[in-house]
C-alpha atoms as a PDB file:
ATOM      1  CA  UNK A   1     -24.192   1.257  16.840  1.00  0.00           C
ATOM      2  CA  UNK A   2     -20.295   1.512  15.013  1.00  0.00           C
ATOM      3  CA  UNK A   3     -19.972   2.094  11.751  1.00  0.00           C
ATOM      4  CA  UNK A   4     -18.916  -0.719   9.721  1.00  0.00           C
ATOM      5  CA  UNK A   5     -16.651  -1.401   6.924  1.00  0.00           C
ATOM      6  CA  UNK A   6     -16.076  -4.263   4.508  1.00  0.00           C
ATOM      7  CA  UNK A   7     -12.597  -5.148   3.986  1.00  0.00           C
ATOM      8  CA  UNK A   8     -11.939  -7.065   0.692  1.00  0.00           C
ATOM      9  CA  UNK A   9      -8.605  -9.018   0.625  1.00  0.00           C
ATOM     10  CA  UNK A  10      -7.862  -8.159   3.977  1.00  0.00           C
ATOM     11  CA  UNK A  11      -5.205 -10.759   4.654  1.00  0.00           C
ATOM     12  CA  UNK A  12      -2.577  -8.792   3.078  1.00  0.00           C
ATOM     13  CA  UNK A  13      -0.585  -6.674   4.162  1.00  0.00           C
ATOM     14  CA  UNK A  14      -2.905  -3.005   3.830  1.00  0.00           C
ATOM     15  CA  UNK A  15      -6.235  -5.000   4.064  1.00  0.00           C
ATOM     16  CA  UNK A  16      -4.686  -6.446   7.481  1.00  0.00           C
ATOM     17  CA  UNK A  17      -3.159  -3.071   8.471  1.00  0.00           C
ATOM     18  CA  UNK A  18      -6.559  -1.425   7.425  1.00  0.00           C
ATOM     19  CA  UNK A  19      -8.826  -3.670   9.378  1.00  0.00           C
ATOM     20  CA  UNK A  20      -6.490  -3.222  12.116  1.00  0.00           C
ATOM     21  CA  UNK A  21      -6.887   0.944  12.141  1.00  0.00           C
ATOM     22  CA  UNK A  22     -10.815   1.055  11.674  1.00  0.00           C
ATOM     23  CA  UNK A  23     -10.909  -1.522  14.718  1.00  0.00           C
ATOM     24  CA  UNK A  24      -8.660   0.702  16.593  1.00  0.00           C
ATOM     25  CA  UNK A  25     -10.905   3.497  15.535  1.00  0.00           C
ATOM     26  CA  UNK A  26     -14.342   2.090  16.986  1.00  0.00           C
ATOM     27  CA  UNK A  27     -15.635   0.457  13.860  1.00  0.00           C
ATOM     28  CA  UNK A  28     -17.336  -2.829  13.406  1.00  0.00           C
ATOM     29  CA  UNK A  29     -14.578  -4.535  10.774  1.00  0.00           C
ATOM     30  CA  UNK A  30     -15.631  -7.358   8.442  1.00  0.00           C
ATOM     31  CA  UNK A  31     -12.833  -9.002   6.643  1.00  0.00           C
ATOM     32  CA  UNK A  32     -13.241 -10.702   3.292  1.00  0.00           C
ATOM     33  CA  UNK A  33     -10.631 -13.616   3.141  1.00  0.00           C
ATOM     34  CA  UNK A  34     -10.811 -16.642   0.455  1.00  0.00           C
ATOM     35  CA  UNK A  35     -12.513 -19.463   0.952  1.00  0.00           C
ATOM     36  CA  UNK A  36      -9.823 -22.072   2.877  1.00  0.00           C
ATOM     37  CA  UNK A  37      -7.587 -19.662   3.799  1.00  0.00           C
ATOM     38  CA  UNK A  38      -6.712 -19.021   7.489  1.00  0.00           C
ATOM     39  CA  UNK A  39      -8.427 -15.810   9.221  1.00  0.00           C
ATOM     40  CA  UNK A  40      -6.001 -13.307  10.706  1.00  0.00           C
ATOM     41  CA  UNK A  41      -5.010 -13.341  14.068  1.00  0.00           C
ATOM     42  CA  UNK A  42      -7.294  -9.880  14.390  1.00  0.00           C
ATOM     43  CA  UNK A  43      -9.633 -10.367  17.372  1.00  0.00           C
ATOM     44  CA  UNK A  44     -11.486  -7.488  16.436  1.00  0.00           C
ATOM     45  CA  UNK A  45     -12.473  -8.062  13.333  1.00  0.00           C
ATOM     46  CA  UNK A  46     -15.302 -10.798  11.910  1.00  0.00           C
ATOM     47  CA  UNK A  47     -13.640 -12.615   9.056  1.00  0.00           C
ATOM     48  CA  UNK A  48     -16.050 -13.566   6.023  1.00  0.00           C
ATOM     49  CA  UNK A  49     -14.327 -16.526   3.824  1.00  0.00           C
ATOM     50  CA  UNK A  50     -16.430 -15.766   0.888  1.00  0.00           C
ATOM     51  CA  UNK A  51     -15.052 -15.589  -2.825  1.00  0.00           C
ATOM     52  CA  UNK A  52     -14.635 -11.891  -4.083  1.00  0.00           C
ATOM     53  CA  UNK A  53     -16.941 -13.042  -7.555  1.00  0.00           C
ATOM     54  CA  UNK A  54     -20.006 -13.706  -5.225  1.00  0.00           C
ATOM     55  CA  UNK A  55     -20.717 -10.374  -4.643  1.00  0.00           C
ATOM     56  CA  UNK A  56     -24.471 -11.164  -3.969  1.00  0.00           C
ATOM     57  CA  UNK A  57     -23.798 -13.135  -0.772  1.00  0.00           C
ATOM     58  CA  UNK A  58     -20.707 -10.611   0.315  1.00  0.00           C
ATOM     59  CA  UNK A  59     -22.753  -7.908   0.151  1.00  0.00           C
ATOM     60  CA  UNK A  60     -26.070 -10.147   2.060  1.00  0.00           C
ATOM     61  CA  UNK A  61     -23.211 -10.498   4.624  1.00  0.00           C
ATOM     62  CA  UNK A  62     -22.190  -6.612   4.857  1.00  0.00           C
ATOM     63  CA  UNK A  63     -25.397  -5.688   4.425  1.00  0.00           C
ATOM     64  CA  UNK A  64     -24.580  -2.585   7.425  1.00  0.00           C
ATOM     65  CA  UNK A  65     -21.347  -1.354   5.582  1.00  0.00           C
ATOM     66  CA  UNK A  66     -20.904   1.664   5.116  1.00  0.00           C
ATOM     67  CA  UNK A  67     -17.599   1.802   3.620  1.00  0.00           C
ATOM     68  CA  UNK A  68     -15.976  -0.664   1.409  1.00  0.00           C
ATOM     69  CA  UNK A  69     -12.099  -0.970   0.989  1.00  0.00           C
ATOM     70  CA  UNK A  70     -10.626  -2.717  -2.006  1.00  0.00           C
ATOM     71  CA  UNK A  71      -7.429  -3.733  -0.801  1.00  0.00           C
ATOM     72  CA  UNK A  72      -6.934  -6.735  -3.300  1.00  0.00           C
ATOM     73  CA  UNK A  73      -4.066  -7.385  -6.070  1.00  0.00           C
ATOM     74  CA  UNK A  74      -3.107  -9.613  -8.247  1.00  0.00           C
ATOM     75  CA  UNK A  75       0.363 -10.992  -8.062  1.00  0.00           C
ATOM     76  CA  UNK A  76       2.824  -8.444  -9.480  1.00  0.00           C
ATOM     77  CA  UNK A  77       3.311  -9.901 -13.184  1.00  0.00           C
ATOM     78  CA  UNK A  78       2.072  -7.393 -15.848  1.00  0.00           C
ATOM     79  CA  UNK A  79      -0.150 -10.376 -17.482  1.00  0.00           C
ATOM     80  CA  UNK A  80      -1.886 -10.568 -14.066  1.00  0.00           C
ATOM     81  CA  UNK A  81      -2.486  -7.103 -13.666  1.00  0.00           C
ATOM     82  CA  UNK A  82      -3.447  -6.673 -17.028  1.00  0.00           C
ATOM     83  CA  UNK A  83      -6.084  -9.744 -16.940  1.00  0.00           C
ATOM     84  CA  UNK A  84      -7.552  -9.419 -13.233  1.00  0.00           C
ATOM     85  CA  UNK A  85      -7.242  -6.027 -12.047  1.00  0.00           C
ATOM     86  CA  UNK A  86     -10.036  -4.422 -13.577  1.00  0.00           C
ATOM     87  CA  UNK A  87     -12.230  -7.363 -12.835  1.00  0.00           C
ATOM     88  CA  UNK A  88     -11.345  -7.601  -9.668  1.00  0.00           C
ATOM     89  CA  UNK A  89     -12.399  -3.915  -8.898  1.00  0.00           C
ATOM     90  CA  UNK A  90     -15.655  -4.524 -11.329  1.00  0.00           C
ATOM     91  CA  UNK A  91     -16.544  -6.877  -8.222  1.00  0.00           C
ATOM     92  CA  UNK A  92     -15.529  -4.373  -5.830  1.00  0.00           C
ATOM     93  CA  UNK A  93     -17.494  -1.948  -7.439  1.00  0.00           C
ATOM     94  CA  UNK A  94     -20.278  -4.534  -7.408  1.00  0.00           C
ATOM     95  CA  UNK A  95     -20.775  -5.064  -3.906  1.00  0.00           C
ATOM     96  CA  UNK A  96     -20.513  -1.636  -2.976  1.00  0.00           C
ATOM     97  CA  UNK A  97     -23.206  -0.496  -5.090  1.00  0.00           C
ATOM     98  CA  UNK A  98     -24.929  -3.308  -3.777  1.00  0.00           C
ATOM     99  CA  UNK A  99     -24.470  -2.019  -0.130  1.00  0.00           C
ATOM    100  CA  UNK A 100     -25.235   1.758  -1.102  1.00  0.00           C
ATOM    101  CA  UNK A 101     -21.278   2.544   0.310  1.00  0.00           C
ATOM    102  CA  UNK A 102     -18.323   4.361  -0.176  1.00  0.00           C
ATOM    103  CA  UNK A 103     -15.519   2.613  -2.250  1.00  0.00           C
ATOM    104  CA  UNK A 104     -12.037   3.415  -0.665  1.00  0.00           C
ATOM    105  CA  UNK A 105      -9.264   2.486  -3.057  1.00  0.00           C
ATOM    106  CA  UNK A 106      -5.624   2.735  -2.164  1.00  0.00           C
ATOM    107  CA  UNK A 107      -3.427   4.642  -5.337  1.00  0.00           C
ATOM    108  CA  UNK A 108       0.246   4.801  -6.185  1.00  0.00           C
ATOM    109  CA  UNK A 109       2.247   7.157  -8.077  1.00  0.00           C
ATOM    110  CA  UNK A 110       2.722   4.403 -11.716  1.00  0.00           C
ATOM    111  CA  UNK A 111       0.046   6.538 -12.938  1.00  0.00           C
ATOM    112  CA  UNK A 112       2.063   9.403 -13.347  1.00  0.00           C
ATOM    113  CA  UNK A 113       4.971   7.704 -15.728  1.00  0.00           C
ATOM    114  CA  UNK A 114       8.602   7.647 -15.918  1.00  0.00           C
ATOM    115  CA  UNK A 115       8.502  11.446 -16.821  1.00  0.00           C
ATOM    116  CA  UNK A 116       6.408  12.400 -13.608  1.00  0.00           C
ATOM    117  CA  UNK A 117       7.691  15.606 -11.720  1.00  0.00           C
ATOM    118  CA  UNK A 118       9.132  15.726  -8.549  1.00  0.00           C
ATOM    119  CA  UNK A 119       6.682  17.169  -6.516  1.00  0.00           C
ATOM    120  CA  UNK A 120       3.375  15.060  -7.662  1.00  0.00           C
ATOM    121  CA  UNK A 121      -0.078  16.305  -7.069  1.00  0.00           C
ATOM    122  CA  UNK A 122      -3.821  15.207  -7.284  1.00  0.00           C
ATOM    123  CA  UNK A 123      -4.243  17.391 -10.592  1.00  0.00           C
ATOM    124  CA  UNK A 124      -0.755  16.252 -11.750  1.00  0.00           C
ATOM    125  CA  UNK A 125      -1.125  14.973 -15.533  1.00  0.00           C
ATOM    126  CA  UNK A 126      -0.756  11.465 -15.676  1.00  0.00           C
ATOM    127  CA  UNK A 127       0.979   9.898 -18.768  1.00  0.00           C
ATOM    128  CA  UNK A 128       1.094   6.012 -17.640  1.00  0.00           C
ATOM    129  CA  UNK A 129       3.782   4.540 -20.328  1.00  0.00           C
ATOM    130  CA  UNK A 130       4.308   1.150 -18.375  1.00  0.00           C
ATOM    131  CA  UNK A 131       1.832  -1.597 -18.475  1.00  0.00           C
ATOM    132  CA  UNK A 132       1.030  -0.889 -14.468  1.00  0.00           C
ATOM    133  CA  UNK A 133       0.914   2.911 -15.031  1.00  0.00           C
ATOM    134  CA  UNK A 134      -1.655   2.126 -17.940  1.00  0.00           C
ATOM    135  CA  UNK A 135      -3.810  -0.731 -15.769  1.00  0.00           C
ATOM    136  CA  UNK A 136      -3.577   2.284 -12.852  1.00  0.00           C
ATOM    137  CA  UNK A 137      -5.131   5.202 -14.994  1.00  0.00           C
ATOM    138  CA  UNK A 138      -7.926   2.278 -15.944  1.00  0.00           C
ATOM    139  CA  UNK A 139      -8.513   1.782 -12.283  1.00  0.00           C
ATOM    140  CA  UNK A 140      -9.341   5.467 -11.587  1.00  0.00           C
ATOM    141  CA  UNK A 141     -11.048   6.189 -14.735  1.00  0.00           C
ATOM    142  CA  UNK A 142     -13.456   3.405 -14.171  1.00  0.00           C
ATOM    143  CA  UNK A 143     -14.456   3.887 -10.387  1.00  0.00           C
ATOM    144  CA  UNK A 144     -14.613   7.943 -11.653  1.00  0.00           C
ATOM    145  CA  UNK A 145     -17.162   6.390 -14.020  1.00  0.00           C
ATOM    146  CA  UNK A 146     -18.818   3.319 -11.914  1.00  0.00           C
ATOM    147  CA  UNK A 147     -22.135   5.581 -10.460  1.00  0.00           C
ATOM    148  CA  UNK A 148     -20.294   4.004  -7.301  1.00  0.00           C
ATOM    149  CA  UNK A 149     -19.149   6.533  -4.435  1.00  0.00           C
ATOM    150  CA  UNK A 150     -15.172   6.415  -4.929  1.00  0.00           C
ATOM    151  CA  UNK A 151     -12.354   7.556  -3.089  1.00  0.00           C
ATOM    152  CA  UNK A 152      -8.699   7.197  -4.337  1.00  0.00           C
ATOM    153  CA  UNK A 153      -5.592   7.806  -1.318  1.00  0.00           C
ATOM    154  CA  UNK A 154      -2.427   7.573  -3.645  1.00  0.00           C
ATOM    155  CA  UNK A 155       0.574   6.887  -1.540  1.00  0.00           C
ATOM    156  CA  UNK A 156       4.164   5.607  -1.859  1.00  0.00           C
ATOM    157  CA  UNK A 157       6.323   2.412  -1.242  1.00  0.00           C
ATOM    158  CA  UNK A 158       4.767   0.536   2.043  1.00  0.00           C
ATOM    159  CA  UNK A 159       6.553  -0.430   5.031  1.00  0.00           C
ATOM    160  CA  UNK A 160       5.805  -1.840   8.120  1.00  0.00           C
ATOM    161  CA  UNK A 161       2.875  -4.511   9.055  1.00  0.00           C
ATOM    162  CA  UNK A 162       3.949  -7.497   7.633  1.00  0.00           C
ATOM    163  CA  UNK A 163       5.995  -9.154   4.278  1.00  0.00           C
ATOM    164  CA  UNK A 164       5.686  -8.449   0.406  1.00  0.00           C
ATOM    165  CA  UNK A 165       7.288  -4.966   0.473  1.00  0.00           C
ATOM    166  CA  UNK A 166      10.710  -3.787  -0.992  1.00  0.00           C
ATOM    167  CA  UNK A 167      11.305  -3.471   2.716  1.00  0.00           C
ATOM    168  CA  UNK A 168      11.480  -7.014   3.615  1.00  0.00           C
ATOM    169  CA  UNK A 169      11.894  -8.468   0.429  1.00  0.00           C
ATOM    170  CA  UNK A 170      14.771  -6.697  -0.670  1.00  0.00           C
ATOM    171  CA  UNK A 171      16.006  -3.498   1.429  1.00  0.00           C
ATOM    172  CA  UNK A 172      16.936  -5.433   5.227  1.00  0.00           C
ATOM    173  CA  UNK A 173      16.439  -8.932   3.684  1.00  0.00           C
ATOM    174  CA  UNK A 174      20.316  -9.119   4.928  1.00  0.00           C
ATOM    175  CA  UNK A 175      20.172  -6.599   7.589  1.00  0.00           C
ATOM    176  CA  UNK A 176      20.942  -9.542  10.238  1.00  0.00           C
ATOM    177  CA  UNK A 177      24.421 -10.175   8.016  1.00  0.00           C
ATOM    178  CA  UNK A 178      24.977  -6.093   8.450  1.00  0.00           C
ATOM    179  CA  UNK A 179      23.831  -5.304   4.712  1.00  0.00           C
ATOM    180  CA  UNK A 180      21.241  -2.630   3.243  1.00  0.00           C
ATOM    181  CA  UNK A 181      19.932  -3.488  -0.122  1.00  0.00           C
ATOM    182  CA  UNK A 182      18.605  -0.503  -2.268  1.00  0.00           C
ATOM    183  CA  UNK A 183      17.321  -0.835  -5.869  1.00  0.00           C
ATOM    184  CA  UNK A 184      18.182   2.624  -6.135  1.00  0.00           C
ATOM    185  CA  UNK A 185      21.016   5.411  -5.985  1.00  0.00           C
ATOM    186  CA  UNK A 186      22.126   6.598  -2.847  1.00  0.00           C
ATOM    187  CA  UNK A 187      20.418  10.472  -2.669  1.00  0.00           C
ATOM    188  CA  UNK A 188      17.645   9.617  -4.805  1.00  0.00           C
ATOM    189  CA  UNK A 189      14.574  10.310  -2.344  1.00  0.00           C
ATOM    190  CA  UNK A 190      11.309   8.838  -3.051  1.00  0.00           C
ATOM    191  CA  UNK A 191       7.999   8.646  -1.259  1.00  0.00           C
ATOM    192  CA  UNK A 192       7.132   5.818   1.502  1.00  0.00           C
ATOM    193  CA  UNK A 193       4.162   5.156   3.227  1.00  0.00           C
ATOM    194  CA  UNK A 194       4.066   3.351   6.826  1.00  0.00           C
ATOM    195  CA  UNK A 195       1.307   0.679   7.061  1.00  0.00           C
ATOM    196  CA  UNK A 196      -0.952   1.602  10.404  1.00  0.00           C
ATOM    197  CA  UNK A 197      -0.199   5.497   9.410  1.00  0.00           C
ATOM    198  CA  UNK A 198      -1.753   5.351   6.142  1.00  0.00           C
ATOM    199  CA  UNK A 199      -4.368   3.053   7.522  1.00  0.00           C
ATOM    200  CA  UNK A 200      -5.108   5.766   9.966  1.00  0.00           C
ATOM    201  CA  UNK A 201      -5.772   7.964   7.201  1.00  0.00           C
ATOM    202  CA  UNK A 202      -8.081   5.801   5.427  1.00  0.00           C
ATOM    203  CA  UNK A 203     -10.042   5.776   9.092  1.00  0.00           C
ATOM    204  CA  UNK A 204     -10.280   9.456   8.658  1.00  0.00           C
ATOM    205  CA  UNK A 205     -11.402  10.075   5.210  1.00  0.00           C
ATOM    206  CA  UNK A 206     -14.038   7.326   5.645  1.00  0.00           C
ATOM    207  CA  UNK A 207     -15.563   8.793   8.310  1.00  0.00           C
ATOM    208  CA  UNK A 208     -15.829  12.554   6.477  1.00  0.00           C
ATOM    209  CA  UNK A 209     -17.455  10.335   3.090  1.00  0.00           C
ATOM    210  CA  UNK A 210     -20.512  12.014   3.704  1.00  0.00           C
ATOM    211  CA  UNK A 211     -19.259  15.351   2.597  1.00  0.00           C
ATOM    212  CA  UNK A 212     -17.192  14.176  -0.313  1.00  0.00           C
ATOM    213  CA  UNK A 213     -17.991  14.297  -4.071  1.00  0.00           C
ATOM    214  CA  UNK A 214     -18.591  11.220  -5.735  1.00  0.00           C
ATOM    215  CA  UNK A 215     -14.764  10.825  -6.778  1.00  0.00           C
ATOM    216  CA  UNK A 216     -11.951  12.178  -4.937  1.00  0.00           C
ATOM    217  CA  UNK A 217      -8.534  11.464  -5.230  1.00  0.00           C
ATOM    218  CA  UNK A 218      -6.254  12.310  -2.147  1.00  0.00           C
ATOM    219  CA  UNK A 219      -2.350  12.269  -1.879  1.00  0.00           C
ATOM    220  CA  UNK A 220      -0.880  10.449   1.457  1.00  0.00           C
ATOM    221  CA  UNK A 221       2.701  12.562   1.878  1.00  0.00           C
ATOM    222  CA  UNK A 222       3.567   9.798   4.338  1.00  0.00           C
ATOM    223  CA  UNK A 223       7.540   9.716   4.188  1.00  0.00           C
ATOM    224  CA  UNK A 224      10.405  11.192   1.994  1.00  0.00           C
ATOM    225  CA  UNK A 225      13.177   8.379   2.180  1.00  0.00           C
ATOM    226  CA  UNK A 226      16.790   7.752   0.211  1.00  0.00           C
ATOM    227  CA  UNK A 227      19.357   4.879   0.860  1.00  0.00           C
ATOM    228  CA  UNK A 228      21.025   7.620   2.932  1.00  0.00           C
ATOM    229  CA  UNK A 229      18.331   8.348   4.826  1.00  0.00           C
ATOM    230  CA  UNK A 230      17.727   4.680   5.587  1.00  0.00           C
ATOM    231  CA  UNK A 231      20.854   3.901   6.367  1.00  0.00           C
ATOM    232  CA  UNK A 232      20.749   6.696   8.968  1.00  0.00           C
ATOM    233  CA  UNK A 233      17.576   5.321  10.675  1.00  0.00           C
ATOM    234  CA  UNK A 234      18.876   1.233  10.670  1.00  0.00           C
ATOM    235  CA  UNK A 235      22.006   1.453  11.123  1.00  0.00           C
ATOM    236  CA  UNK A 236      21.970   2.388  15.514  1.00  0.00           C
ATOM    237  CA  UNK A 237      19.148  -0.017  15.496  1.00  0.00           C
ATOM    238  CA  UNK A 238      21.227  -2.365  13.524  1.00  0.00           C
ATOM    239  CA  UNK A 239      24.139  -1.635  15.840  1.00  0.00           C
ATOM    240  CA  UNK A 240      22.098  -2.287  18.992  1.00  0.00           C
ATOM    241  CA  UNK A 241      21.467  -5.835  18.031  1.00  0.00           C
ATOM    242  CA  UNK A 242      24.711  -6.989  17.255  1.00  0.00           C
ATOM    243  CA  UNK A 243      24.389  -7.004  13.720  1.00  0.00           C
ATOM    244  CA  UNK A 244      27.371  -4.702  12.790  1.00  0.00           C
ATOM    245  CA  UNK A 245      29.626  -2.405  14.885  1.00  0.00           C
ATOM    246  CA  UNK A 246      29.638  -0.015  12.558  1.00  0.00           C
ATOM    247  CA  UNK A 247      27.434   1.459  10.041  1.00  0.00           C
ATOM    248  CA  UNK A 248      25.430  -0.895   7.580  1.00  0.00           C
ATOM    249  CA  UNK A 249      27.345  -1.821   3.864  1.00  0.00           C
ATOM    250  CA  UNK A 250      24.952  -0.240   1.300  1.00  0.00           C
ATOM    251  CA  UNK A 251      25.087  -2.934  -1.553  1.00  0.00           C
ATOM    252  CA  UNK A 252      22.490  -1.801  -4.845  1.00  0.00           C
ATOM    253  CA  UNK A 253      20.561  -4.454  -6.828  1.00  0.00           C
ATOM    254  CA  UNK A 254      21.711  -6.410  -9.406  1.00  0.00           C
ATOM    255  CA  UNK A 255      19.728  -4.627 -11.736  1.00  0.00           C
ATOM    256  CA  UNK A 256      21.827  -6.380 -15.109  1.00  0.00           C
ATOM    257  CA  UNK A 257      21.536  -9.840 -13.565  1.00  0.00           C
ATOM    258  CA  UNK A 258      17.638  -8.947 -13.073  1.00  0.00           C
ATOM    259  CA  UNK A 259      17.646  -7.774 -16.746  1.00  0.00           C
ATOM    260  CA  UNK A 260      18.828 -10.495 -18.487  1.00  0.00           C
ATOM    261  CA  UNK A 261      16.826 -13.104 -15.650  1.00  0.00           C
ATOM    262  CA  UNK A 262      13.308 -10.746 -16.434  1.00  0.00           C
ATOM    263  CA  UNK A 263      13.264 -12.831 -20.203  1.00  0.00           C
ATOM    264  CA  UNK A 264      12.773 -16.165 -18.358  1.00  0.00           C
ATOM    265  CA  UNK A 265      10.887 -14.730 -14.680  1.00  0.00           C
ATOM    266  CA  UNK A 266       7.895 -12.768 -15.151  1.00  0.00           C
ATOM    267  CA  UNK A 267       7.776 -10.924 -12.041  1.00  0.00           C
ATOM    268  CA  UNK A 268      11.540  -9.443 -12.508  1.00  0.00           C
ATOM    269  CA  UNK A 269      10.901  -7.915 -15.959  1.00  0.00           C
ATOM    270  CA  UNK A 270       7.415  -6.314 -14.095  1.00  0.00           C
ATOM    271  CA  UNK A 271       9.974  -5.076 -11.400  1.00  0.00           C
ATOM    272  CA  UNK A 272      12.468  -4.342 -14.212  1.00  0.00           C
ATOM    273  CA  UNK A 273       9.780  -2.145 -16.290  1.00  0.00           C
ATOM    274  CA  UNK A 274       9.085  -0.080 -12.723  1.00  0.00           C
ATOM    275  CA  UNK A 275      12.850   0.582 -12.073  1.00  0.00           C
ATOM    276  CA  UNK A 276      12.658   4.435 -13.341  1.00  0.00           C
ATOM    277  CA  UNK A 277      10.850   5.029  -9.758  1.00  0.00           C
ATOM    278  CA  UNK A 278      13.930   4.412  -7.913  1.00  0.00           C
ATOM    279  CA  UNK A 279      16.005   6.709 -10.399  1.00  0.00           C
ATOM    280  CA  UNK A 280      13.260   9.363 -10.171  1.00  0.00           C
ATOM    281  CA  UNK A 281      13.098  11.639  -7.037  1.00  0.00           C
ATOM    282  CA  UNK A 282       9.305  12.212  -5.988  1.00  0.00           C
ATOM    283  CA  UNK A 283       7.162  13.212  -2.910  1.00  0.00           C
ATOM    284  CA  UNK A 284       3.220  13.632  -2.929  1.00  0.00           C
ATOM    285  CA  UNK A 285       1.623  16.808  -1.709  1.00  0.00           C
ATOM    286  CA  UNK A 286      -1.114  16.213   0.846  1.00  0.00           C
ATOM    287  CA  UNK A 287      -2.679  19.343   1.510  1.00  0.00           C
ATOM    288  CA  UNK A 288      -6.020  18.463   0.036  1.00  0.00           C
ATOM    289  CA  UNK A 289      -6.004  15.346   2.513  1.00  0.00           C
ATOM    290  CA  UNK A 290      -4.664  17.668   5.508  1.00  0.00           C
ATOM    291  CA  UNK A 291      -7.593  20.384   4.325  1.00  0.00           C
ATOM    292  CA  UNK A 292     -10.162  17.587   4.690  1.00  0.00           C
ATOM    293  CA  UNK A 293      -8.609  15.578   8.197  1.00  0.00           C
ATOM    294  CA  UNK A 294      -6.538  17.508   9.780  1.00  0.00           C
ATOM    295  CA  UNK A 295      -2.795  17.000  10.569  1.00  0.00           C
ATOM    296  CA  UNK A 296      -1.705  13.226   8.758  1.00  0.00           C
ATOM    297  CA  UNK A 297      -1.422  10.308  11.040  1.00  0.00           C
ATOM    298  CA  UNK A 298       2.421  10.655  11.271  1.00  0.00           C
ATOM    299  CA  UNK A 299       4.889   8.079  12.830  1.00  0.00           C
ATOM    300  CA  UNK A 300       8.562   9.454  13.078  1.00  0.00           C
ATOM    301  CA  UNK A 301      10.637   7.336  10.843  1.00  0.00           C
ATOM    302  CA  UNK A 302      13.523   5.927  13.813  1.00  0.00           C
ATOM    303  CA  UNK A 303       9.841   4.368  15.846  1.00  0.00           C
ATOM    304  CA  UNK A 304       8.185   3.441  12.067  1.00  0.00           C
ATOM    305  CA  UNK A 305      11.488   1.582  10.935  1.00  0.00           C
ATOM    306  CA  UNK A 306      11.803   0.081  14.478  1.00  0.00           C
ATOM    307  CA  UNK A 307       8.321  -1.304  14.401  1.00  0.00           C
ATOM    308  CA  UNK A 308       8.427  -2.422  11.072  1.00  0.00           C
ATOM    309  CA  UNK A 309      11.646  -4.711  11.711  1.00  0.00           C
ATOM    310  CA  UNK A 310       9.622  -6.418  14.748  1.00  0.00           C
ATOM    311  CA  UNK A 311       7.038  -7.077  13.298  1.00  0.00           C
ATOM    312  CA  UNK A 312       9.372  -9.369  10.605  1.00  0.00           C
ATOM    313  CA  UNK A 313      10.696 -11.039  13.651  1.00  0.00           C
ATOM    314  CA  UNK A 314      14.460  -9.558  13.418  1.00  0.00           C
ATOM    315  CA  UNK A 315      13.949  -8.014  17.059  1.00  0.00           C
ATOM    316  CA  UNK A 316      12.611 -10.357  18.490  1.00  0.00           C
ATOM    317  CA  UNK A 317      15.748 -12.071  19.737  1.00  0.00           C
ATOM    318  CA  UNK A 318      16.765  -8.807  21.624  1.00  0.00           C
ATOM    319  CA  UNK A 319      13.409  -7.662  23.168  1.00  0.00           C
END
């Protein structure tokens, strides 16, 4: 019989991604969704609409997982994260103690601060200083401190499987009109993870848990990107589809306009409050996670970016 593992928010865009690479990988997938909302288009995967705070009949209906994954956020205000996010895992927490599993967590790199270095590490000192960073360093401190079986795979921005990334939302957003927009300089490189790749790598850590401590923190390396470096990847892609005929215009974001706008719209002063990591260059180190698996699930950056404009629809048109 497969292993199975409990998905929790798995409509988005890493819970989807997730579900996707442990289905891939020969495990029975269950997929918490809300209540009303529409199951994914993922054959493969048995979709539970049960509410996230009844953690007595979602873990009666994963009663055979193994491994839980908490891949649910609140939206991306700092009064959201700082009034659900630790609940939210609290119930997380809940169900997987319930089930006797591992809890799989995925991290990012706000714990670390506007001061971080720029080669960050799992014993790197984290300093927090934003109201994310802060809610982040909660996060880990209390699964290190639930009794629960905890794993923590810290990676950078996503890409790829879907909307809600600075991908989408703001770097090709006008990549059709022959534009690439980048909140940050130019040669500043920072650290990006592709979807099914670090999905992948979730696959493989779950299915070493049994010889892991009962907290471990791992860093995804995933990939090293600047504006540059994107525009060097989209720009023959862009070029093959019409969009321009030569390379893309790099155009920045309006960071003032978003400054001034963040007093009235709650999300752009959270996005305002984040901007160091686009001014800060940084790259995880993942030989603790390459010790443990093996060589990281890799995807060159020209298929990655290639995939990850498809599956937005923009190729569509042309394939």
């Amino acid at each position: 019989m497969p292993a199975t593992v409990l998905v929790l928010g798995a409509r988005g865009r890493f819970g989807l991604a997730t579900a996707r690479a442990f289905a891939r990988a020969g495990w029975r997938v269950l997929g918490q969704i809300r209540p009303g909302a529409p199951a994914p288009a993922e054959p493969a995967a048995q979709w539970l609409a049960l509410d996230l705070h009844d953690t007595q009949a979602l873990a009666r209906a994963a009663a055979q997982a193994s491994v839980v994954v908490h891949a649910v956020n609140p939206v991306y205000t700092n009064q959201a994260w700082q009034a659900q996010s630790l609940p939210l895992l609290d119930d997380a927490i809940a169900v997987t103690r319930a089930l006797g599993a591992t809890l799989m967590l995925p991290g990012n790199v706000y714990n670390f601060g506007p001061a971080m270095p720029a080669l960050l590490r799992e014993d790197t000192p984290q300093a927090g200083g934003t109201v994310k960073g802060d809610v982040r360093i909660a996060m880990e401190q209390r699964l290190q401190h639930s009794g629960v079986k905890s794993v923590v795979i810290r990676a950078g921005d996503f890409f790829g499987s879907g909307e809600g990334t600075w991908f989408d939302t703001v770097c090709v957003k006008n990549i059709a009109k022959g534009a690439l927009t980048y909140p940050g300089a130019r040669d500043v490189t920072t650290a990006w993870a592709y979807l099914p790749d670090l999905g992948r790598a979730f696959v493989a850590v779950a299915e070493k848990a049994a010889t892991l401590q009962p907290f471990e923190v791992f860093h995804f390396a995933g990939h090293q990107i600047s504006a540059q470096r994107w525009m060097d990847v989209l720009t023959p892609i862009a070029r093959k589809q019409g969009w321009t005929q030569g390379a893309l215009t790099l155009r920045g974001l309006p960071w003032g306009v978003m400054r001034i706008g963040a007093l009235f719209v709650p999300t752009w002063s959270a996005l305002c409050e984040m901007r160091y990591l686009w001014k800060t260059p940084h790259a995880l180190a993942n030989n603790k996670l390459t010790a443990l698996i093996g060589a990281e699930p890799h995807t060159p950056l020209e298929v990655a970016a290639q995939s990850a404009l498809a599956d937005l629809g923009l190729l569509a048109a042309r394939q």
